[in-house]
Structure formats: structure tokens, C-alpha cells
PDB file of N, CA and C in Angstrom:
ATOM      1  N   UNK A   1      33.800  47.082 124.181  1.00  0.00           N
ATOM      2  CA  UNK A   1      34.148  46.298 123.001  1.00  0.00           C
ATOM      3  C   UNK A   1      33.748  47.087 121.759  1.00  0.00           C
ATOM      4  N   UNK A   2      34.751  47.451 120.830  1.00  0.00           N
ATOM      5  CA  UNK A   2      34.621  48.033 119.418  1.00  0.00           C
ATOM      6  C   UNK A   2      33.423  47.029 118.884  1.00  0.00           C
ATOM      7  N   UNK A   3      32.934  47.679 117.751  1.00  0.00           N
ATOM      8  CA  UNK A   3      31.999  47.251 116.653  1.00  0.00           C
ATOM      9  C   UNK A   3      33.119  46.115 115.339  1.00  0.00           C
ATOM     10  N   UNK A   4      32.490  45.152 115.057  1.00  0.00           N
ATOM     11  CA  UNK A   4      33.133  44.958 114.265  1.00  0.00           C
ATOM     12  C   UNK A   4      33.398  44.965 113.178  1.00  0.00           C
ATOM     13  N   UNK A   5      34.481  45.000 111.990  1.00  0.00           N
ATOM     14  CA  UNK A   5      34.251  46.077 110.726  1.00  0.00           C
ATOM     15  C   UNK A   5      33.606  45.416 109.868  1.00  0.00           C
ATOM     16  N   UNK A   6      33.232  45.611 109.353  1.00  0.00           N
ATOM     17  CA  UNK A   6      32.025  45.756 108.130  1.00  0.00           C
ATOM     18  C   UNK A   6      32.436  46.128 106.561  1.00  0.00           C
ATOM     19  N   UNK A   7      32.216  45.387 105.615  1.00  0.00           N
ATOM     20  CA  UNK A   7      32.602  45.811 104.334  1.00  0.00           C
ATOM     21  C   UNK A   7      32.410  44.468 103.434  1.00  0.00           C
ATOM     22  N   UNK A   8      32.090  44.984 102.094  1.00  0.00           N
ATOM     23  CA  UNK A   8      32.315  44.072 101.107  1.00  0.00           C
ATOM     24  C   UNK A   8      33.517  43.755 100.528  1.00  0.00           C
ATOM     25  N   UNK A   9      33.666  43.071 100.012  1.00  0.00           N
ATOM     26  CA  UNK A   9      34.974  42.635  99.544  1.00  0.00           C
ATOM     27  C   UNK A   9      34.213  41.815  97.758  1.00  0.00           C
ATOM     28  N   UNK A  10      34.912  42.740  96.650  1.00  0.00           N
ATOM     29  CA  UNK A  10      34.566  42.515  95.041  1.00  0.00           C
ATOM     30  C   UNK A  10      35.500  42.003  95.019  1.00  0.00           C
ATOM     31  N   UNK A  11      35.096  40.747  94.165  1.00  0.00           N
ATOM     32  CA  UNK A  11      36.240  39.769  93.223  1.00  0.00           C
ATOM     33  C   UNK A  11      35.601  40.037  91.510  1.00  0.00           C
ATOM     34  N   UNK A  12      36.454  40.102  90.826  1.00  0.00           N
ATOM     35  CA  UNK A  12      36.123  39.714  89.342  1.00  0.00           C
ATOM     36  C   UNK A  12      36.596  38.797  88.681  1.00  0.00           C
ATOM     37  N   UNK A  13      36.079  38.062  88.230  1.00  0.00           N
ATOM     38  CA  UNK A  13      36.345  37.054  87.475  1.00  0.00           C
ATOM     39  C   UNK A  13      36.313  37.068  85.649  1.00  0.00           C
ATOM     40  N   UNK A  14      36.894  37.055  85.266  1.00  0.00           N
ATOM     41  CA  UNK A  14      37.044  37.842  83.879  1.00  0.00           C
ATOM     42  C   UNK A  14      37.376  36.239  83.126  1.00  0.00           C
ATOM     43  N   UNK A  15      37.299  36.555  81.603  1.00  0.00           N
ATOM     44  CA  UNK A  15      37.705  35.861  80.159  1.00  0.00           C
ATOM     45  C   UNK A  15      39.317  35.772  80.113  1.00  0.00           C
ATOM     46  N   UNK A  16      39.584  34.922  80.095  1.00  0.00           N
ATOM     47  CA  UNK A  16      41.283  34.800  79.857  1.00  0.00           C
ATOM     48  C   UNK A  16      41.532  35.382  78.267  1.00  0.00           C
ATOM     49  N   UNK A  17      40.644  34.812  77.497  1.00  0.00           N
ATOM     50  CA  UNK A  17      40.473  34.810  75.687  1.00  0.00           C
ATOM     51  C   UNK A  17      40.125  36.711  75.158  1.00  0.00           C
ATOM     52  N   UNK A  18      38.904  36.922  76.144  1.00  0.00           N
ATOM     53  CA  UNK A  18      39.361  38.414  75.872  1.00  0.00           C
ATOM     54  C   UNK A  18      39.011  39.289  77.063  1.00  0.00           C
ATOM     55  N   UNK A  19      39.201  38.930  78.145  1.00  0.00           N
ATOM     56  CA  UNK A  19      38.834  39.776  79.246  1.00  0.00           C
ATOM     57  C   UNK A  19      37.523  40.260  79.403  1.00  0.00           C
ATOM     58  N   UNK A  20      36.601  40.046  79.154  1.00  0.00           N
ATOM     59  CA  UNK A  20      35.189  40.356  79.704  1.00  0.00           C
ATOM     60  C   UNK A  20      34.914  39.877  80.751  1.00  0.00           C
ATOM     61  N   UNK A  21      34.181  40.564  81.804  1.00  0.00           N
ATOM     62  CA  UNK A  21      33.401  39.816  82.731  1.00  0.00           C
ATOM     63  C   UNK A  21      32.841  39.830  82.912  1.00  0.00           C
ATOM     64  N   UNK A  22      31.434  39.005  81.781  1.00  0.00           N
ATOM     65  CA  UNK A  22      30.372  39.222  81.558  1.00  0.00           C
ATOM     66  C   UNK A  22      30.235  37.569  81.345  1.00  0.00           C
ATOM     67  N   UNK A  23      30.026  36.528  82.581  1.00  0.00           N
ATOM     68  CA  UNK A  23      29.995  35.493  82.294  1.00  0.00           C
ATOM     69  C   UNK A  23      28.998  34.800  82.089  1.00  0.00           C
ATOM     70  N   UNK A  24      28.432  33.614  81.565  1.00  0.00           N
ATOM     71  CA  UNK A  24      26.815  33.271  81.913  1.00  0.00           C
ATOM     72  C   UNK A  24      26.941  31.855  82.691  1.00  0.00           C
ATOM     73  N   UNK A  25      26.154  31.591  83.337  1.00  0.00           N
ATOM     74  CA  UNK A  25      26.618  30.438  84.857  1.00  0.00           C
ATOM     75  C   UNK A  25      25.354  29.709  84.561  1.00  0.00           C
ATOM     76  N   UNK A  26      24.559  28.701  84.270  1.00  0.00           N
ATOM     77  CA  UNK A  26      23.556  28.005  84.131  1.00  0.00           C
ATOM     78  C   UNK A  26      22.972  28.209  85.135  1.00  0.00           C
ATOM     79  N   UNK A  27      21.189  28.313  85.445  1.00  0.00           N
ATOM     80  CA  UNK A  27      20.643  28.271  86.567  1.00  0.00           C
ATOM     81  C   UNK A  27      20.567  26.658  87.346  1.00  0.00           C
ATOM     82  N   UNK A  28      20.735  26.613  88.529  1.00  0.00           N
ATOM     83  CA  UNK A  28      20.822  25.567  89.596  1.00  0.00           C
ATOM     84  C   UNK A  28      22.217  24.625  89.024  1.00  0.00           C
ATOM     85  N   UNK A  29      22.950  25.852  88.412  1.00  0.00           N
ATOM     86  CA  UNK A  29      24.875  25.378  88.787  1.00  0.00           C
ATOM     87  C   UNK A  29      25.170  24.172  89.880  1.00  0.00           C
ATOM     88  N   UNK A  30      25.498  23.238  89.233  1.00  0.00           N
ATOM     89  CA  UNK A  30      26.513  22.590  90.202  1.00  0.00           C
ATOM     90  C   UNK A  30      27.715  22.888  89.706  1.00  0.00           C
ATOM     91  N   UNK A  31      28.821  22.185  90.414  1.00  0.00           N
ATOM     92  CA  UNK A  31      30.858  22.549  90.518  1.00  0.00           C
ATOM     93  C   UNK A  31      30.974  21.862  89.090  1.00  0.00           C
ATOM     94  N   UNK A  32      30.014  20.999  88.337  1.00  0.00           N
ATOM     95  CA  UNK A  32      30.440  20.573  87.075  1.00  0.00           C
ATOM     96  C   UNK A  32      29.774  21.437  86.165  1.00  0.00           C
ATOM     97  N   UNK A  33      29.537  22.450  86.199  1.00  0.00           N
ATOM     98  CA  UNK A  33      29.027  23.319  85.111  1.00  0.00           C
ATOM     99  C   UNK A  33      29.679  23.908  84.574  1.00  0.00           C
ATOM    100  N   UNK A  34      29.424  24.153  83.246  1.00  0.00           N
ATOM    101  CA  UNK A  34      30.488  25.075  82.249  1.00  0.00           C
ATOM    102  C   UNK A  34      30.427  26.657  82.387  1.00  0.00           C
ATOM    103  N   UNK A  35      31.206  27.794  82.869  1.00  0.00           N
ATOM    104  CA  UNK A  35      30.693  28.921  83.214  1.00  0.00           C
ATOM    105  C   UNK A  35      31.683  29.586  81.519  1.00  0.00           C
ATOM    106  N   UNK A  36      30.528  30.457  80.664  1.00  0.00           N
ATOM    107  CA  UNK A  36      30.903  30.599  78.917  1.00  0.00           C
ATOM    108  C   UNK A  36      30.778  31.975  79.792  1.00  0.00           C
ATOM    109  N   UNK A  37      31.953  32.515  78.563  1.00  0.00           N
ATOM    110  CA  UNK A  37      32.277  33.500  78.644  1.00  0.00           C
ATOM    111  C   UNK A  37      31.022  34.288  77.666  1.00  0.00           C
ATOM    112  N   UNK A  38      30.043  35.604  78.205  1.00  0.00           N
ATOM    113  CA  UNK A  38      28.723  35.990  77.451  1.00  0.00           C
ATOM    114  C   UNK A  38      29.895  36.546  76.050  1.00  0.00           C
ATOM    115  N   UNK A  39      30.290  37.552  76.341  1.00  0.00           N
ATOM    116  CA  UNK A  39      31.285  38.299  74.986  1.00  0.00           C
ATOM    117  C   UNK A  39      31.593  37.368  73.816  1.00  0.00           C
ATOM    118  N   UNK A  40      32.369  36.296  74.142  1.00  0.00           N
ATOM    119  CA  UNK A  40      33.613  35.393  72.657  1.00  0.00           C
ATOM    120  C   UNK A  40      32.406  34.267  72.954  1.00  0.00           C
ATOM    121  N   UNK A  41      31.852  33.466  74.020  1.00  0.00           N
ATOM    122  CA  UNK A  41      31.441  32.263  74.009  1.00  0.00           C
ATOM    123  C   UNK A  41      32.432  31.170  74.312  1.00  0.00           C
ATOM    124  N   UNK A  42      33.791  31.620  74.846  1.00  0.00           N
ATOM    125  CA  UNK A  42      34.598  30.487  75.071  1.00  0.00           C
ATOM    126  C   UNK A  42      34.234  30.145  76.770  1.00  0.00           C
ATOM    127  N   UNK A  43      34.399  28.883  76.535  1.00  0.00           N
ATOM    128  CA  UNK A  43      34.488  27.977  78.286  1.00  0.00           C
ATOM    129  C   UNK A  43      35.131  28.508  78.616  1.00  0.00           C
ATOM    130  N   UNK A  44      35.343  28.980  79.910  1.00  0.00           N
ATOM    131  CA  UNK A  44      36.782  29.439  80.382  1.00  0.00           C
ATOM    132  C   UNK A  44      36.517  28.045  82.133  1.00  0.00           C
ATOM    133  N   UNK A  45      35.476  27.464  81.588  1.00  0.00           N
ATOM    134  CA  UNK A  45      36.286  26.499  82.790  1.00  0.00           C
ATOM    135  C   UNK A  45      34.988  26.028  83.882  1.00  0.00           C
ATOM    136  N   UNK A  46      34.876  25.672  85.202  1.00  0.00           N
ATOM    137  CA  UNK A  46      33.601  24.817  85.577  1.00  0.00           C
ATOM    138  C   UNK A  46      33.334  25.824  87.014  1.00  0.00           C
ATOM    139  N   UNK A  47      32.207  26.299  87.215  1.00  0.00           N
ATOM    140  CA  UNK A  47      31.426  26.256  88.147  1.00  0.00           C
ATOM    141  C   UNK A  47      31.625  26.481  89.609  1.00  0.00           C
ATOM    142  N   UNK A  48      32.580  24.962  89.816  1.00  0.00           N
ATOM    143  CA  UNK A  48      33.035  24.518  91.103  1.00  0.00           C
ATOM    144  C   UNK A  48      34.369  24.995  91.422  1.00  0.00           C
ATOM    145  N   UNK A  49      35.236  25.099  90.006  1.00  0.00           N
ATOM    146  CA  UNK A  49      36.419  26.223  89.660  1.00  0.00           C
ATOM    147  C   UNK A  49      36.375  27.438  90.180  1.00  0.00           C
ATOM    148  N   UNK A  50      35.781  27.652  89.309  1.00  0.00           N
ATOM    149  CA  UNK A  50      35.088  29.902  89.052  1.00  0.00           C
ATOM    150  C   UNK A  50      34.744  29.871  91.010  1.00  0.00           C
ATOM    151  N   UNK A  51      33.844  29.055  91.657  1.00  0.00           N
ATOM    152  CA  UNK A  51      33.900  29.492  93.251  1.00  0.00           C
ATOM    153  C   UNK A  51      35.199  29.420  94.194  1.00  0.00           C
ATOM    154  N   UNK A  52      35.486  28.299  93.672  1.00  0.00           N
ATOM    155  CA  UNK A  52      37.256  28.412  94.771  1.00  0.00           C
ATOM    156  C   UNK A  52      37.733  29.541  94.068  1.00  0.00           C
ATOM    157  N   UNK A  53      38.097  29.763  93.507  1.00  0.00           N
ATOM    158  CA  UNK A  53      38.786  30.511  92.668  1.00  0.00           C
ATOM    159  C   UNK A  53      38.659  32.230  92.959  1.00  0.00           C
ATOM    160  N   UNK A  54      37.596  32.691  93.213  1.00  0.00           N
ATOM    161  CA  UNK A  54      36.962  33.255  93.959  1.00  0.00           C
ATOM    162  C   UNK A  54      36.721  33.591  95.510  1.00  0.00           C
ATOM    163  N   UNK A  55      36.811  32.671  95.905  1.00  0.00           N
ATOM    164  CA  UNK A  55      36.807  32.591  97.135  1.00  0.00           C
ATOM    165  C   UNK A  55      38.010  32.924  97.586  1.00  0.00           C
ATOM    166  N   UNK A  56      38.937  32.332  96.954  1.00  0.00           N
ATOM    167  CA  UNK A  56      40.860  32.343  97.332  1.00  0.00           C
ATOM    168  C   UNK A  56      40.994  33.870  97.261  1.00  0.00           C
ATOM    169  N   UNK A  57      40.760  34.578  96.161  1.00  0.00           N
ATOM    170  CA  UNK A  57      40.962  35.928  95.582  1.00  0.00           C
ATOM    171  C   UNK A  57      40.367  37.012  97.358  1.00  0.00           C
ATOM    172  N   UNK A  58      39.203  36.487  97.059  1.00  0.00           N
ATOM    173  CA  UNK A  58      38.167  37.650  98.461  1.00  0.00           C
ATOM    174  C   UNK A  58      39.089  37.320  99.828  1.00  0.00           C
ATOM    175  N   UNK A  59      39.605  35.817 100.156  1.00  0.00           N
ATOM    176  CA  UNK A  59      40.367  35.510 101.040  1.00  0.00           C
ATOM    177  C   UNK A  59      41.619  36.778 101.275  1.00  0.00           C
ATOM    178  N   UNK A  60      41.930  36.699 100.051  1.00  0.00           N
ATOM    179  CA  UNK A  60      43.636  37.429  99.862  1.00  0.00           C
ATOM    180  C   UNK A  60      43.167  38.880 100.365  1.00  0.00           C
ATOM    181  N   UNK A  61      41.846  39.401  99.726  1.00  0.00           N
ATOM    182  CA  UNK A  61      42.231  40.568  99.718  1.00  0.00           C
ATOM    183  C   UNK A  61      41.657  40.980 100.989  1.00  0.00           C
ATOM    184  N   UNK A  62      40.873  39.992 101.788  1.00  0.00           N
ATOM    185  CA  UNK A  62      40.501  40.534 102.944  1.00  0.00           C
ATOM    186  C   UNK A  62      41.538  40.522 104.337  1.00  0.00           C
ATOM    187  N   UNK A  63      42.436  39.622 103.827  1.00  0.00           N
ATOM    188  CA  UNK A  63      43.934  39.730 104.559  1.00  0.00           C
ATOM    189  C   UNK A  63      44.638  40.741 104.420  1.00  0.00           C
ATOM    190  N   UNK A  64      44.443  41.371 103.593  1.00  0.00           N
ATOM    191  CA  UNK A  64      45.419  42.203 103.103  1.00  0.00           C
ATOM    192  C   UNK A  64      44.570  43.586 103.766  1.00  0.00           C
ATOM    193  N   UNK A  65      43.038  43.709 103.404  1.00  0.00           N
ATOM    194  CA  UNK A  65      42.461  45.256 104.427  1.00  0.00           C
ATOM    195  C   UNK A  65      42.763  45.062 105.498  1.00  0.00           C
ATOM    196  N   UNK A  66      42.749  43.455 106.364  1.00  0.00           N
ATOM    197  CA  UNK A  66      42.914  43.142 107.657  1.00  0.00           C
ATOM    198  C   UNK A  66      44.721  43.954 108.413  1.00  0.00           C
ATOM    199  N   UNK A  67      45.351  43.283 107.015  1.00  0.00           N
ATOM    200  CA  UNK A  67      46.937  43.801 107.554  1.00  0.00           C
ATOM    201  C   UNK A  67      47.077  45.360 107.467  1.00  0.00           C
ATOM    202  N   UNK A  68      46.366  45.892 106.368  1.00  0.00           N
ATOM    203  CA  UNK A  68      46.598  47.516 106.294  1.00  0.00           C
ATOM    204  C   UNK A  68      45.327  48.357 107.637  1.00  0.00           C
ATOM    205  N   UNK A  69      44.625  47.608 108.183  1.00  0.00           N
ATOM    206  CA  UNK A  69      43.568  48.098 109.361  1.00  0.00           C
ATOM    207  C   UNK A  69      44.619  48.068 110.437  1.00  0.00           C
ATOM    208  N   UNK A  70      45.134  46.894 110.827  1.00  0.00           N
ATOM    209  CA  UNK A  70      46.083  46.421 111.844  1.00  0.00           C
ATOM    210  C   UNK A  70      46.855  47.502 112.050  1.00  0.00           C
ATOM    211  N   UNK A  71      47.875  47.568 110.655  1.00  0.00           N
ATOM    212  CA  UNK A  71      49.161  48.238 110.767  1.00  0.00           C
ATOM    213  C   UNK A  71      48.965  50.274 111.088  1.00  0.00           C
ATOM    214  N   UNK A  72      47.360  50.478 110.613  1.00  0.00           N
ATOM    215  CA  UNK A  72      47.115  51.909 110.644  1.00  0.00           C
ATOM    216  C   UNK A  72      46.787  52.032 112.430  1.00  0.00           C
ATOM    217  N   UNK A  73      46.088  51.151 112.687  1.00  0.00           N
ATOM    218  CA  UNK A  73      45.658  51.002 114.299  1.00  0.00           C
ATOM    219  C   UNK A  73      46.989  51.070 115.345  1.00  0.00           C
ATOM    220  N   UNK A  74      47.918  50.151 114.943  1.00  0.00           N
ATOM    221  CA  UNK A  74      49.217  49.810 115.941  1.00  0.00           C
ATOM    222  C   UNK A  74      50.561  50.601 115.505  1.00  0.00           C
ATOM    223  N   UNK A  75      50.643  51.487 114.246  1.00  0.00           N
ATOM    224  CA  UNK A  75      51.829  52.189 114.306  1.00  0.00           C
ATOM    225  C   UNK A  75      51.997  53.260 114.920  1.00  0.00           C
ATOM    226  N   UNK A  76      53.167  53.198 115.486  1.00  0.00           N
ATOM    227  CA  UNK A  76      53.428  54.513 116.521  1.00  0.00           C
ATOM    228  C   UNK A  76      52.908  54.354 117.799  1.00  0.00           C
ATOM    229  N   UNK A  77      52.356  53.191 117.769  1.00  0.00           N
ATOM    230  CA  UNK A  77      52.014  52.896 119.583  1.00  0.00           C
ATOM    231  C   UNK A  77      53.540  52.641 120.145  1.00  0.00           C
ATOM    232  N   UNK A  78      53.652  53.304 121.532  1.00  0.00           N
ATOM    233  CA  UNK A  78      54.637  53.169 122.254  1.00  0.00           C
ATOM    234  C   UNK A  78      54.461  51.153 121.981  1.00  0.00           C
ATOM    235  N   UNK A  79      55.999  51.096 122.411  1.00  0.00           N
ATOM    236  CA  UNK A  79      56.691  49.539 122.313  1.00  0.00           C
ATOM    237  C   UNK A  79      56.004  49.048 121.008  1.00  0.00           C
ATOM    238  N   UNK A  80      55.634  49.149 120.236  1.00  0.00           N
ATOM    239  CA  UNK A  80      54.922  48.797 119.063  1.00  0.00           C
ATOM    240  C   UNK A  80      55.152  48.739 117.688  1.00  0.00           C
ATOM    241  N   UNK A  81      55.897  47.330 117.169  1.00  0.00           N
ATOM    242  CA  UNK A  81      56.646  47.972 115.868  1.00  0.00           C
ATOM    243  C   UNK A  81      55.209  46.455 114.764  1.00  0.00           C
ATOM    244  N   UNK A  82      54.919  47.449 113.773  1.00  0.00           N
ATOM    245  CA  UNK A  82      54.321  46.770 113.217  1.00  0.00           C
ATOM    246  C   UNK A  82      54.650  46.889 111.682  1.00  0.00           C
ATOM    247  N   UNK A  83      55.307  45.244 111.303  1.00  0.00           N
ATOM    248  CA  UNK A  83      55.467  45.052 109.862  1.00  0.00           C
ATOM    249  C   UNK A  83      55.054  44.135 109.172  1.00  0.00           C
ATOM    250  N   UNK A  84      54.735  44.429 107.816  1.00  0.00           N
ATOM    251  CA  UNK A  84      53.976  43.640 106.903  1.00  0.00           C
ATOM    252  C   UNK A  84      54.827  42.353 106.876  1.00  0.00           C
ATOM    253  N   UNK A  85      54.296  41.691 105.910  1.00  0.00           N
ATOM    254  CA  UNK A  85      54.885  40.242 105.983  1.00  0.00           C
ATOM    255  C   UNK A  85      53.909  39.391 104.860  1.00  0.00           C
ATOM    256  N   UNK A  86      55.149  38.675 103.586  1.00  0.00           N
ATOM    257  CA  UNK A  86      54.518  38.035 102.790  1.00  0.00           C
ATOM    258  C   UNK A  86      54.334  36.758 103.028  1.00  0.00           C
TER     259      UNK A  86
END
């Protein structure tokens, strides 16, 4: 049995108002907290947001190393046709 792969997976979460991602998150955050943008000071929104939100993003992109691991492993194997898929 192979090892299984290993890696981080970075999300950023940035300022809609001016793109920084330099946010400040209150200590002992709950999902109703205001997460201010440190740079302008605008809300860009709550807490419980900013984690799904996040979470969805690391989801995507770990599907996506998963499909490009897959497709490097199984192309060119005899009987073996492997294609992406949105």
C-alpha cells in the first residue's frame, strides 16, 4: 500500500474594496463576527462567511491536485483513457 499524499492546500481571502489580505478576525470569533478589512477598515462580511467560504475554495482546489495526480498516474496506461471533467 502507497503512502498517502500529503500537502497543504493555501486559500486567500482578500478585500473586495481594495484587495488586501490583511484581515483582522476578533479573538474567540464566532460565525457572527465582523471580519474588517486591516488596510481600508471596511467589513467585508462575518466570520461564519469568511470559513465556508474558505473551506469551498481549499475543497476546489484540492479536487483539482486530486484530478491533475490521477490523470499524471493513469495516462498512457494500457486500456486507460483518462479525462478531465467540469
Amino acid at each position: 500500500m502507497s503512502d498517502p499524499v500529503r500537502g497543504n492546500v493555501t486559500v486567500t481571502l482578500s478585500c473586495p474594496k481594495c484587495g488586501s489580505n490583511k484581515l483582522t478576525i476578533p479573538d474567540k470569533a464566532s460565525d457572527d463576527s465582523p471580519v474588517i478589512c486591516s488596510s481600508c477598515g471596511a467589513e467585508i462580511g462575518r466570520w461564519g462567511d469568511a470559513k465556508t467560504a474558505a473551506n469551498k475554495a481549499a475543497a476546489e482546489k484540492v479536487k483539482e491536485a486530486v484530478t491533475d495526480m490521477l490523470g499524471k498516474a493513469l495516462d498512457g496506461q494500457k486500456g486507460i483513457t483518462f479525462k478531465k471533467t467540469k
